[in-house]
Protein backbone atom coordinates (compact mmCIF):
# COMPACT_ATOMS: atom_id res chain seq x y z
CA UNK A 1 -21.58 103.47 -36.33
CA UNK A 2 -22.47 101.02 -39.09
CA UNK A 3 -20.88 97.32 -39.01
CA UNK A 4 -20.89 95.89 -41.90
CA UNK A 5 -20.27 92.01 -42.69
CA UNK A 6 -19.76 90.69 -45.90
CA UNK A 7 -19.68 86.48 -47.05
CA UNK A 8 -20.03 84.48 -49.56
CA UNK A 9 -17.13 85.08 -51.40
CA UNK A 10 -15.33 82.02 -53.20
CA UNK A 11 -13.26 80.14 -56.04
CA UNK A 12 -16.21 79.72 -58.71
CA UNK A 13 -14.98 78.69 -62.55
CA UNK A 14 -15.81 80.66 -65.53
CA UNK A 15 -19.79 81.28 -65.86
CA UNK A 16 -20.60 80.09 -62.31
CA UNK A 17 -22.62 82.36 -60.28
CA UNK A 18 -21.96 83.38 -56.52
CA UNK A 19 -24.49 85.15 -54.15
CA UNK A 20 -22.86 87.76 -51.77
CA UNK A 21 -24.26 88.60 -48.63
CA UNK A 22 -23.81 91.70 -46.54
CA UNK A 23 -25.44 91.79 -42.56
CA UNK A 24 -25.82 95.25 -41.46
CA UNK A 25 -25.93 95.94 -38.01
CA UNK A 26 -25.56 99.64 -35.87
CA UNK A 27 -27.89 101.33 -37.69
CA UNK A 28 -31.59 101.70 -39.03
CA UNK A 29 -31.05 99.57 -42.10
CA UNK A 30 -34.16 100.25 -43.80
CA UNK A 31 -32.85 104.03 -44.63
CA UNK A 32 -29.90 103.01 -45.72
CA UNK A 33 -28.48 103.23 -49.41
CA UNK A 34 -26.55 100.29 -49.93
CA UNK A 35 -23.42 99.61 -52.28
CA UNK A 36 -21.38 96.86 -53.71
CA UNK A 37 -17.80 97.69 -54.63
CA UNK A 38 -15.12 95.94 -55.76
CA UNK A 39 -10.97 95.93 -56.07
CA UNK A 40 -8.91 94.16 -58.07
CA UNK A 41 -5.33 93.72 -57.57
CA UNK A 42 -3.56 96.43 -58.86
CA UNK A 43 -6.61 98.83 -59.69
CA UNK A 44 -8.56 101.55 -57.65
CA UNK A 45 -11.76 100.50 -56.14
CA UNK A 46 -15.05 100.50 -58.12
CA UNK A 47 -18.73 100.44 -57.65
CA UNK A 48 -20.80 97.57 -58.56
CA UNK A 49 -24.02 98.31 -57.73
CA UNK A 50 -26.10 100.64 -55.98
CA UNK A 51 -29.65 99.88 -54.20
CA UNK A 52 -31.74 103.03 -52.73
CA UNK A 53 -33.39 102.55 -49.58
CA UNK A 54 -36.97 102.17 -51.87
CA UNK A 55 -35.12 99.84 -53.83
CA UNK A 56 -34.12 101.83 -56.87
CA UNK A 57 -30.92 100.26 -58.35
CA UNK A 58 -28.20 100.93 -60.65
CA UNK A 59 -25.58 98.85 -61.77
CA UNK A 60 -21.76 99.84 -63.61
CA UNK A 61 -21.67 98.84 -67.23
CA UNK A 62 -19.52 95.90 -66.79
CA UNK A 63 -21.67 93.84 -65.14
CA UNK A 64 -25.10 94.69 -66.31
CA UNK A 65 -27.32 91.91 -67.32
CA UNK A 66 -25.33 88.99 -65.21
CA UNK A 67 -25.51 90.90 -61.56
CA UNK A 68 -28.18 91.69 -59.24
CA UNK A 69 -28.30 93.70 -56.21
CA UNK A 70 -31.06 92.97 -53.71
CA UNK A 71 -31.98 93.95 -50.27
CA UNK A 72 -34.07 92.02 -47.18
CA UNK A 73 -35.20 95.10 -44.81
CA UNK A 74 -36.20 92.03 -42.19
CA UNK A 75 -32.89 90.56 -42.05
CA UNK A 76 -30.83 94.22 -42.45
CA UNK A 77 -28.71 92.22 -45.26
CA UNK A 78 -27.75 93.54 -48.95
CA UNK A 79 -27.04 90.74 -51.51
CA UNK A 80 -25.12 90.49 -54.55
CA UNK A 81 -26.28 87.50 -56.94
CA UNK A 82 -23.33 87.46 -59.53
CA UNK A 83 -24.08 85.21 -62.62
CA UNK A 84 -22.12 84.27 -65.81
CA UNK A 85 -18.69 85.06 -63.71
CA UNK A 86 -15.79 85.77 -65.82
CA UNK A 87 -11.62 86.02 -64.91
CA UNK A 88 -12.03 90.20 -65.03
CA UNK A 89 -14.59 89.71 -62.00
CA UNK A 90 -11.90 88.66 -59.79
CA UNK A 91 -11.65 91.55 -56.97
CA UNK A 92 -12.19 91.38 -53.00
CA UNK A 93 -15.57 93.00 -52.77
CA UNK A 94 -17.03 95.27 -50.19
CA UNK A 95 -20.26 96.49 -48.77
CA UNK A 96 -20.66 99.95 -47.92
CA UNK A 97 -22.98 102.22 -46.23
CA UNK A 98 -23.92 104.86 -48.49
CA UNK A 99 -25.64 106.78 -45.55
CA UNK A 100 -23.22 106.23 -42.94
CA UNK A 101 -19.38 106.04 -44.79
CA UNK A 102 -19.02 102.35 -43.21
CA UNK A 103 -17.36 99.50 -45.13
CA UNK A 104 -16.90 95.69 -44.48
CA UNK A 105 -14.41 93.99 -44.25
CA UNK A 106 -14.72 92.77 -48.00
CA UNK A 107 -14.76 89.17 -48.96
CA UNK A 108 -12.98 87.39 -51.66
CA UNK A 109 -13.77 86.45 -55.04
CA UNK A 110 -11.86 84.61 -57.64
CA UNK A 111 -13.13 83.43 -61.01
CA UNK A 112 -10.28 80.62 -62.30
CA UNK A 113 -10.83 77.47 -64.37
């Protein structure tokens, strides 16, 4: 089994950026498809981003152009660098194994002036 730790989560005002961290641990990290989801209160869960284990990514719509999903084989950690944060980006988000089924714990983030 995968454990999954997610951190960096915060209060950040409108347009600030945030950089999310996820340490993997349990498995062979470097064959792992990674993923970045995120739920808001009120609305089912949705993916973020998506990072193959040769680094291919793919992002949803909404946040295309101000997120980017990264990976550190070395340190068995998936990031999120979130830029240009708006209100609508407010949502605890969650790492998630692609290859395994595992999810962290998620960590919060709220975008509020």
């Amino acid at each position: 089994q995968v454990q999954l730790v997610e951190s960096g989560g915060g209060l950040v005002q409108p347009g600030g950026s945030l950089r999310l961290s996820c340490a993997s641990s349990g498995g062979i990290f470097r064959f792992e498809a990674m993923d970045w989801y995120r739920q808001a209160p009120g609305k089912e869960r949705e993916l973020v981003a998506r990072i193959t284990s040769a680094g291919g990514k793919t992002y949803a719509d909404s946040v295309k152009g101000r997120f980017t999903i990264s990976r550190d084989n070395a340190k068995s950690t998936v990031y999120l660098q979130m830029n240009s944060l708006k209100p609508e980006d407010t949502a605890v988000y969650y790492c998630h194994s692609r290859s395994s089924n595992d999810w962290g714990q998620g960590t919060q983030v709220t975008v509020s002036s």
